[in-house]
Protein backbone atom coordinates (compact mmCIF):
# COMPACT_ATOMS: atom_id res chain seq x y z
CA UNK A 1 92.63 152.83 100.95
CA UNK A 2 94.59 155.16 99.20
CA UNK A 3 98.07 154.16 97.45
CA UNK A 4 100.72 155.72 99.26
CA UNK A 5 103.05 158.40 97.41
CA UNK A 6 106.19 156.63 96.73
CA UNK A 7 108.30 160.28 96.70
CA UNK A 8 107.12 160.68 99.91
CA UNK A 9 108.03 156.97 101.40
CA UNK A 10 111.39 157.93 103.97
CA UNK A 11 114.90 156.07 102.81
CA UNK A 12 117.51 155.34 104.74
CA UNK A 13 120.56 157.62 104.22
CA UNK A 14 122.92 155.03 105.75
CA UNK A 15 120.83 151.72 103.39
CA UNK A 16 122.52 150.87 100.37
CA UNK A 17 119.95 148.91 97.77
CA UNK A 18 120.06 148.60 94.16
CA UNK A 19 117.73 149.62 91.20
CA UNK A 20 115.37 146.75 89.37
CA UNK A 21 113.12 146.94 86.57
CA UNK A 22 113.16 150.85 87.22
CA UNK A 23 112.50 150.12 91.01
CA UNK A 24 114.86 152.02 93.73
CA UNK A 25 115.57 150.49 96.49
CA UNK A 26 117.18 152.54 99.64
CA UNK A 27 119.66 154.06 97.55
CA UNK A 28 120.51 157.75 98.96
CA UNK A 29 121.35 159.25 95.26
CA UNK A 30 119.57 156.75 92.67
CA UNK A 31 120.73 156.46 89.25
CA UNK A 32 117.67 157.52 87.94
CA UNK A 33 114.11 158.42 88.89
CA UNK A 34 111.01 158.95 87.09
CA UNK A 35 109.39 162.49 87.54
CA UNK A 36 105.42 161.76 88.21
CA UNK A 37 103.33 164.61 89.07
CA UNK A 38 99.46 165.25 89.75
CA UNK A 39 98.68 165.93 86.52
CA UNK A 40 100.27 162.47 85.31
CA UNK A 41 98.63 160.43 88.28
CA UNK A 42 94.88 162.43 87.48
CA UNK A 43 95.43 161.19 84.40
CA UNK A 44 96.22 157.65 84.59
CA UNK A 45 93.18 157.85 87.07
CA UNK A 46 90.62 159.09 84.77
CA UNK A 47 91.37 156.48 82.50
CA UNK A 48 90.65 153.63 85.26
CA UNK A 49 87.48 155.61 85.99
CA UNK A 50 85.93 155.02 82.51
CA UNK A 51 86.77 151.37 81.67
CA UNK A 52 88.36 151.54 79.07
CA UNK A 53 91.69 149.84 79.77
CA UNK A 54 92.96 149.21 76.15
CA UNK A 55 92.89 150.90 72.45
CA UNK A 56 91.37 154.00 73.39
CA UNK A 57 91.46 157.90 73.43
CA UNK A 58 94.37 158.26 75.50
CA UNK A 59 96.30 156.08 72.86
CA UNK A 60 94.58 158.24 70.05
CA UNK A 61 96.38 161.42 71.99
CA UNK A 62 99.30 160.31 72.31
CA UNK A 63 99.68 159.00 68.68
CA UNK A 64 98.75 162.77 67.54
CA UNK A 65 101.13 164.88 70.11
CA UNK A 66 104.18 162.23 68.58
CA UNK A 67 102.90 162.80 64.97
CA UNK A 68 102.22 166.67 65.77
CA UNK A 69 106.59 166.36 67.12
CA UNK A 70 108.00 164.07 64.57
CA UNK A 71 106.01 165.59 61.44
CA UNK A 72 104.78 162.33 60.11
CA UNK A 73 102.71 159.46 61.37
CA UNK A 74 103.24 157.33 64.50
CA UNK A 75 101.94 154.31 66.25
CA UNK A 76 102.27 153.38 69.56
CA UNK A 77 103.30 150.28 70.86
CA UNK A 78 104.32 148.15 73.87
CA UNK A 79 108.53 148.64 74.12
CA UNK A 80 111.33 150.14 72.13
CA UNK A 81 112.35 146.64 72.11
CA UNK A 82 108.66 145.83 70.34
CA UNK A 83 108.79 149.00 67.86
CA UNK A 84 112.53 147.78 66.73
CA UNK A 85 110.88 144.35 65.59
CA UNK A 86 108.04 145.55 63.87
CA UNK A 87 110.19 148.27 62.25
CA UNK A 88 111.69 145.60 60.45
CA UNK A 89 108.86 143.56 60.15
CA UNK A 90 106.88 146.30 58.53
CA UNK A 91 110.01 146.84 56.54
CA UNK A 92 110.11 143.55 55.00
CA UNK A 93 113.64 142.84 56.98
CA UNK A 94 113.25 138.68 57.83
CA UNK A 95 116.83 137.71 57.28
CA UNK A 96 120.24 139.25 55.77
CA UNK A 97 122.36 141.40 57.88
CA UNK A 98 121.81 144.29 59.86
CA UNK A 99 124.18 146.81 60.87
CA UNK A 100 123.95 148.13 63.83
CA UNK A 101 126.79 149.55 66.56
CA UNK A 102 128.11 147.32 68.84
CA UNK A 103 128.19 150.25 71.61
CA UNK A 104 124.57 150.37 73.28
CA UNK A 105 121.88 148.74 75.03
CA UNK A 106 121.22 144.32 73.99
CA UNK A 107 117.99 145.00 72.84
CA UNK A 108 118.60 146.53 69.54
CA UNK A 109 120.50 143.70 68.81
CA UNK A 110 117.71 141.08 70.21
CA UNK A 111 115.04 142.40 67.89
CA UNK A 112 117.62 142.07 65.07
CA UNK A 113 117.95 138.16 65.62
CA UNK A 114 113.90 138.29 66.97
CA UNK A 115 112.98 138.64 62.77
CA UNK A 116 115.49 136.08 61.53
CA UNK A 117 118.33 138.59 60.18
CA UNK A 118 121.29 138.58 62.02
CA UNK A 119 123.43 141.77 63.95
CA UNK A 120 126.16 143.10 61.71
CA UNK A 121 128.84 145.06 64.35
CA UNK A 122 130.28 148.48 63.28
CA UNK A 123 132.24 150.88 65.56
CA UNK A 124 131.29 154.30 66.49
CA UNK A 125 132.44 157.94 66.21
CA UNK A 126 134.97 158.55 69.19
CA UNK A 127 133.63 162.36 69.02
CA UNK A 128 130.04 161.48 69.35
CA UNK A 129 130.07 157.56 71.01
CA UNK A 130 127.43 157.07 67.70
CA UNK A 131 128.10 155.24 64.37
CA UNK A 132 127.91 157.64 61.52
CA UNK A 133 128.27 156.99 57.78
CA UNK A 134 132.30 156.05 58.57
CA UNK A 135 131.45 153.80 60.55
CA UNK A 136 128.91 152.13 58.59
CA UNK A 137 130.64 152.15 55.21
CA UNK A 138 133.53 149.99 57.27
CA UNK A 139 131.10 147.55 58.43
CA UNK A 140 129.25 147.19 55.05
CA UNK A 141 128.70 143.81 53.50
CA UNK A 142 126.41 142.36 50.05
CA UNK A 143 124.55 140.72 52.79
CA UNK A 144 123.29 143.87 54.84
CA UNK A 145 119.44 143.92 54.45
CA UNK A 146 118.73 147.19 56.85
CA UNK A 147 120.66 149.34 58.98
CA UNK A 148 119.81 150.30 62.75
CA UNK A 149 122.26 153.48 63.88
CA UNK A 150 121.86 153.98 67.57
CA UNK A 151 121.43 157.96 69.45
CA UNK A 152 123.29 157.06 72.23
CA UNK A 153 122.93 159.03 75.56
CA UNK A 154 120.69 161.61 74.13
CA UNK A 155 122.62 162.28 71.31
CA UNK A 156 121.46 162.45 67.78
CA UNK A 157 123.46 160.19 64.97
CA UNK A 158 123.81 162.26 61.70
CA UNK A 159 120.55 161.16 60.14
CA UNK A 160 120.81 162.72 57.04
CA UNK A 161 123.90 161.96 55.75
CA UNK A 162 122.81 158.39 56.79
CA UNK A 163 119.69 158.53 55.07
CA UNK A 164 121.53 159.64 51.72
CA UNK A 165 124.27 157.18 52.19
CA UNK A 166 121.59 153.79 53.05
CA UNK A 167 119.58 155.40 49.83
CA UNK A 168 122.79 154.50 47.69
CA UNK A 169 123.36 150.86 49.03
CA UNK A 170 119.10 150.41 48.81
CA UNK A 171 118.67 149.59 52.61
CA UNK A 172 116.26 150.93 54.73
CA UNK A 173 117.51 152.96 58.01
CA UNK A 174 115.32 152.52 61.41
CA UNK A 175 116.40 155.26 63.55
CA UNK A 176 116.85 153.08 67.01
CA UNK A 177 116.27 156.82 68.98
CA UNK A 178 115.13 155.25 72.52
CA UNK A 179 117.46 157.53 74.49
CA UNK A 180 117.11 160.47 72.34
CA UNK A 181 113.54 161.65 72.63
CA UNK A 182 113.55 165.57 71.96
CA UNK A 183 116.77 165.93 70.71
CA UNK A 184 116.98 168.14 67.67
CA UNK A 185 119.30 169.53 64.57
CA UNK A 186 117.57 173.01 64.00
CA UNK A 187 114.15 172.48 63.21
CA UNK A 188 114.31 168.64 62.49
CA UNK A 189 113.43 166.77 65.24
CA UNK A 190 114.63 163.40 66.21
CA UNK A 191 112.75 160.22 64.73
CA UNK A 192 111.52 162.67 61.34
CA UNK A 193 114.23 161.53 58.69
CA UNK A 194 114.54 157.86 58.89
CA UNK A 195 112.33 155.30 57.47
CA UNK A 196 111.20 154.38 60.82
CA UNK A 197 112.19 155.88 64.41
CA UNK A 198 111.90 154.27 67.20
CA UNK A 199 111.33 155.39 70.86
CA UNK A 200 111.00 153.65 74.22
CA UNK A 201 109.56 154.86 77.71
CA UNK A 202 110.84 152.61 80.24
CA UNK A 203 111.16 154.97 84.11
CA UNK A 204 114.97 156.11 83.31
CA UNK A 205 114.00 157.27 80.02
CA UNK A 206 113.18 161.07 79.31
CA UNK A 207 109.75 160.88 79.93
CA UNK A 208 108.23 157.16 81.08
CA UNK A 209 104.89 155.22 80.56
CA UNK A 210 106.90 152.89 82.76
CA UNK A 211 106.96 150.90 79.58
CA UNK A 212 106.10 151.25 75.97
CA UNK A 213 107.44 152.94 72.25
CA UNK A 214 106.64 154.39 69.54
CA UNK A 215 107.50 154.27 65.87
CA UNK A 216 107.61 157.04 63.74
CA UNK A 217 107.08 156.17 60.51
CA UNK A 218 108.31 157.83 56.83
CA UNK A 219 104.23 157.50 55.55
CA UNK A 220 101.12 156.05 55.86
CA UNK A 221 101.03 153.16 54.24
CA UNK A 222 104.30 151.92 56.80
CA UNK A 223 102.39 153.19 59.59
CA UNK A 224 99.40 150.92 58.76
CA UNK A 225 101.82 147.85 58.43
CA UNK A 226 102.88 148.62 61.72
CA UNK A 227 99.75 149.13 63.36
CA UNK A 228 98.06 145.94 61.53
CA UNK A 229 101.28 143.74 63.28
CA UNK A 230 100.91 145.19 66.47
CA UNK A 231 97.78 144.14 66.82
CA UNK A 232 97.70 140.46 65.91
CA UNK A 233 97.64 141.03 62.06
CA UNK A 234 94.35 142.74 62.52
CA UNK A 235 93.23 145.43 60.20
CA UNK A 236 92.17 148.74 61.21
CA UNK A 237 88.30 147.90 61.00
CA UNK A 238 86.16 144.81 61.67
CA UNK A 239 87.17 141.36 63.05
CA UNK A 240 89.50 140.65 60.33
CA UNK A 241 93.45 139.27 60.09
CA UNK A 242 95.05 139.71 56.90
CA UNK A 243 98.28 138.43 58.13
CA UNK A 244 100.30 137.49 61.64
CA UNK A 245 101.33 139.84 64.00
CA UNK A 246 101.47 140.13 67.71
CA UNK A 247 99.80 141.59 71.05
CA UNK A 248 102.21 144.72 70.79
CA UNK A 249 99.67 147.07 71.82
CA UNK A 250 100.11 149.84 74.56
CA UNK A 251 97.32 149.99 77.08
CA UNK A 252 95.68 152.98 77.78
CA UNK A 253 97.09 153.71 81.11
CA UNK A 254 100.40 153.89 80.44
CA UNK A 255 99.06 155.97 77.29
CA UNK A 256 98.01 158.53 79.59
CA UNK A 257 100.85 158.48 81.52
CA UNK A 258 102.84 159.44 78.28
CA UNK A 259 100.58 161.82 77.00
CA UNK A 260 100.43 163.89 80.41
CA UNK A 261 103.78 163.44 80.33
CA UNK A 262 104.77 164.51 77.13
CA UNK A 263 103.43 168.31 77.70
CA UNK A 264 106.09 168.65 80.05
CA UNK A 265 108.87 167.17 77.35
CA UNK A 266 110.71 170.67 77.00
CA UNK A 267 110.28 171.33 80.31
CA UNK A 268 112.00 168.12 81.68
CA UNK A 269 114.40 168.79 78.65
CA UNK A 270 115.85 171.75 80.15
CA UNK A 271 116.30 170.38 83.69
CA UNK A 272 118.20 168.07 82.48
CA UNK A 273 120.62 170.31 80.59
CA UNK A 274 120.89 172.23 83.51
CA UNK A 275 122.07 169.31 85.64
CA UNK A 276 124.78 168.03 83.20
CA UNK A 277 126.00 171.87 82.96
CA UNK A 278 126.68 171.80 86.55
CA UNK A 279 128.21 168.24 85.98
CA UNK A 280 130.34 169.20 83.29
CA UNK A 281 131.36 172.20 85.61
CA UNK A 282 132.64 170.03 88.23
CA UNK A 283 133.76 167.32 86.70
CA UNK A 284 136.57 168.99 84.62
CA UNK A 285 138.84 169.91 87.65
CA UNK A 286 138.91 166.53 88.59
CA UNK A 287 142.30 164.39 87.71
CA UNK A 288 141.53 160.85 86.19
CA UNK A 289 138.07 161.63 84.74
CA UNK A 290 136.44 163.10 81.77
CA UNK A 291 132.84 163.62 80.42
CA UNK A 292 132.10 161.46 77.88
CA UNK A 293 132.36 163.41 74.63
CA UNK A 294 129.86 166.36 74.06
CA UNK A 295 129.06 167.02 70.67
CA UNK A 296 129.25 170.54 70.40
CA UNK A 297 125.50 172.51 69.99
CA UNK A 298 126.24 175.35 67.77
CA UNK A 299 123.22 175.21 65.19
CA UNK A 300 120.37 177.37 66.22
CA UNK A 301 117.50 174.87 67.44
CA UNK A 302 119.77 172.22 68.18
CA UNK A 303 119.26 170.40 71.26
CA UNK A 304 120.74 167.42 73.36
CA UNK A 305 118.08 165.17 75.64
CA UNK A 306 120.68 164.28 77.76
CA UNK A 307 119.51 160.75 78.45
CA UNK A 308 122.13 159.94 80.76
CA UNK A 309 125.59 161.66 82.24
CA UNK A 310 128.10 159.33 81.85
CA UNK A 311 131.81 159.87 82.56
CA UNK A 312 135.23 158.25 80.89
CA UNK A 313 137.36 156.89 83.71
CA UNK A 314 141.54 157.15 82.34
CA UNK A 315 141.55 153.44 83.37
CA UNK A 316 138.72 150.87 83.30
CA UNK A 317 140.38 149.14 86.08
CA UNK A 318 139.37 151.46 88.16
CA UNK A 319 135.77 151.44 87.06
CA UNK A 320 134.90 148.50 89.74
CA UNK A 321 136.44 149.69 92.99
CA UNK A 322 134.88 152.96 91.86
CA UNK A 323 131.63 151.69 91.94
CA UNK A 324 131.44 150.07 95.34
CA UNK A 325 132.68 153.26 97.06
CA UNK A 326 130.34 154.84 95.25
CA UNK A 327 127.84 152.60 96.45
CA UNK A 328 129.33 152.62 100.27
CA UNK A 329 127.83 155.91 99.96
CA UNK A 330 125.07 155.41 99.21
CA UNK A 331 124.95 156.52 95.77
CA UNK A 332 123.90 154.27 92.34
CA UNK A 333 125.82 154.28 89.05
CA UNK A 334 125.66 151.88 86.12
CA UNK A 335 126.94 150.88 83.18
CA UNK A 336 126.13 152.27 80.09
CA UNK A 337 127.37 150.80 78.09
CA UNK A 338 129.84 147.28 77.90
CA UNK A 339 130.07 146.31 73.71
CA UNK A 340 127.32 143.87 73.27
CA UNK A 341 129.54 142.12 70.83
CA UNK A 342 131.32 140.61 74.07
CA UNK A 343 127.74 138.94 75.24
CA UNK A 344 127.49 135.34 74.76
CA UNK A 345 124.79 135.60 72.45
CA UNK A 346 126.41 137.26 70.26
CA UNK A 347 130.16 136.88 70.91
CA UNK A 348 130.56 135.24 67.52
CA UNK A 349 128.61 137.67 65.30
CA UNK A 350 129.52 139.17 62.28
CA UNK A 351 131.62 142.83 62.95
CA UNK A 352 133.68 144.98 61.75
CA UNK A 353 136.80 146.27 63.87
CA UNK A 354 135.83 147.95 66.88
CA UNK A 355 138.83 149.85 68.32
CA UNK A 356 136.79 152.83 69.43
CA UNK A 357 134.19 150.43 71.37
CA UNK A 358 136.44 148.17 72.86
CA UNK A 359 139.00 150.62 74.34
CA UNK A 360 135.87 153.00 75.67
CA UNK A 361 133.12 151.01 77.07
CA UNK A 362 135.27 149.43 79.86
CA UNK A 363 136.19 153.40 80.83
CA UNK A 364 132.77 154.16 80.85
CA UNK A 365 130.08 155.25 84.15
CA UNK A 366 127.10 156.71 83.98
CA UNK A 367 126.58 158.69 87.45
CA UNK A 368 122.97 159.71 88.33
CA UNK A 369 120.78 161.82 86.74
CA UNK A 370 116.88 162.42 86.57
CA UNK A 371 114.65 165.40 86.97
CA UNK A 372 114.31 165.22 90.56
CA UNK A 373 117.85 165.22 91.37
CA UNK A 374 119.24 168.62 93.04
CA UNK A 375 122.14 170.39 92.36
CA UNK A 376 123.39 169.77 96.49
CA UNK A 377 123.47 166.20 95.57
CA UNK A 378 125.32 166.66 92.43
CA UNK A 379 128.00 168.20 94.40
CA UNK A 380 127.46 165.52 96.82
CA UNK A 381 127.72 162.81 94.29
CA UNK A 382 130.85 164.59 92.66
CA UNK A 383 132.62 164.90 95.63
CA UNK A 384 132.21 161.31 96.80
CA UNK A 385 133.48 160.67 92.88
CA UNK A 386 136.77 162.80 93.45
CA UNK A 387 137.62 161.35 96.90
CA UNK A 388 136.80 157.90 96.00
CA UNK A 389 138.94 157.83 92.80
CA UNK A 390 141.95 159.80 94.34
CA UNK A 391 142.19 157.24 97.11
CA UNK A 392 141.95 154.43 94.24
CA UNK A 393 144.23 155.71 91.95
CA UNK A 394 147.05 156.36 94.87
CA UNK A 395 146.48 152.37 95.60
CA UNK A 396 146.58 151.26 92.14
């Protein structure tokens, strides 16, 4: 019987649901959508055809197209979340502190505690929402063992003056660049200057093996130590375990999926520039909101992924009420990001001041965008936006 084609499955405009594990459910304007066509589904199909389910071509591809991108080796692996730890695994991180901003997505900071070191809090650039070298240098202690700066919402942190700046304190810098995949300064590519990069491919990402990473990695010899641990400790050939590791390993489906994928990276690149242009467009006349800051793209080569589109309400009490009637309608938005220095886990963690974080992330909403959305639901979506926070604002 043949699997039906969830973009053609009917929603309800007037069914309100809510997203899951990368799952929508009835929502008339999702948050985000992975864009799967033919070529990605013939793909993942000739892979079940042959058999081989695991540690295969289509793993071997995809390893080369990311190497061919980033310039220097990379291995693939199951999550961001998994290339984070053995990025610091490889690196020889297993205790210390690690710096890493408090603005962002848990999991950076999970992997941190997952090798025994613990998350060191800095703030972030209120130009650019990511920690550069000021940032940093203010968080710095004789205890920092490895630093982890963040590109948040597509947008590149400035790699090389980090780079230069770790090489004088003798730390290694992993790149966490999950939601910047394609971004660019000029002819460097994100994930090519750090000691290790990191990328993840979960469905609202920029392209999606549903999940699974990949770390890019400053030689050979890294690359090897990464491989070996993402495979139980398991050297490249024989049945042989020269040290622990763990099943980290991507399987060849969702290889496929990436690789097919990944020939379309400019491609999907572009559509989403094009939908935060019109975003940025329309958002500007309205009273109460802002775009979150847009680095400006002035170097020739340069490029924003665009991850997300996420907007700076003038007062996070609002942000709630804005939601719902955003939701009434039909329409999904999330939050990207609250500090993860206010989670219970790690509520008590070492950090430096964070007066940039703490009086932005309540302000901040991330409003829908993916490759499939059009530009009549934009306006759609940004209307519903302008009525819903006028009408919330005259109550306040």
């Amino acid at each position: 019987m043949p699997v039906e084609d969830p973009t053609s499955i009917p929603i309800d405009p007037t069914a309100v649901g809510s997203a899951r594990d990368g799952v929508v459910d009835n929502w008339r304007i999702s948050l985000s959508s992975p864009d799967i066509d033919h070529d990605d589904r013939a793909a993942v199909d000739r892979v079940l055809c042959s058999g081989r389910l695991a540690g295969g071509p289509a793993t071997e591809q995809l390893e080369q197209l990311a190497s061919d991108t980033f310039g220097r080796p990379t291995v693939a692996c199951s999550s961001g979340t998994a290339g984070l730890i053995l990025a610091l695994r490889a690196l020889g991180v297993s205790g210390g502190e690690v710096i890493t901003p408090a603005l962002g997505f848990i999991a950076t900071a999970h992997a941190i505690r997952a090798v025994g070191a613990t998350p060191r809090f800095c703030d972030v650039d209120p130009e650019t929402l990511c920690a550069g070298v000021e940032q940093l240098d203010a968080a710095w202690s004789d205890d920092v063992s490895a630093v982890i700066p963040v590109d948040l919402l597509g947008v590149q942190v400035p790699i090389d003056a980090i780079v230069e700046w770790a090489k004088h304190h003798d730390v290694p810098v992993i790149e966490d660049a999950c939601e910047a995949l394609g971004s660019r300064h000029g002819d460097s590519p994100c994930g090519a200057a750090a000691d290790a990069a990191v990328f993840g491919f979960y469905p609202n990402k920029i392209i999606t093996m549903g999940e699974g990473g990949l770390v890019s990695c400053r030689d050979p010899s890294l690359a090897d130590r990464v491989r070996q641990l993402a495979n139980q400790g398991r050297t490249a050939a024989g049945f042989s375990f020269e040290g622990e590791g763990y099943n980290f390993r991507l399987t060849e489906m969702q290889a496929a999926l990436g690789a097919s994928q990944w020939l379309r990276l400019d491609a999907l690149i572009e559509r989403r520039q094009h939908l935060a242009d019109l975003y940025l467009e329309r958002i500007e006349a309205i009273p109460g909101v802002v775009a979150a800051p847009t680095p400006t793209i002035s170097g020739e080569g340069d490029r924003r992924s665009w991850f997300a589109f996420v907007v700076l309400l003038e007062d996070g009490r609002w942000r709630d009420p804005l939601r719902e009637a955003m939701a009434e309608h039909g329409i999904e938005t999330g939050l990207y990001f609250p500090s993860i220095a206010t989670f219970a886990p790690y509520d008590e963690a070492p950090s430096a001041a964070l007066p940039v974080t703490d009086q932005i992330s309540p302000r901040m909403l991330a409003l829908p965008l993916h490759p499939r959305l059009k530009p009549a639901q934009i306006d759609d979506v940004v209307a519903t936006l302008e009525e819903s926070l006028g009408r919330i604002r005259l109550e306040a």
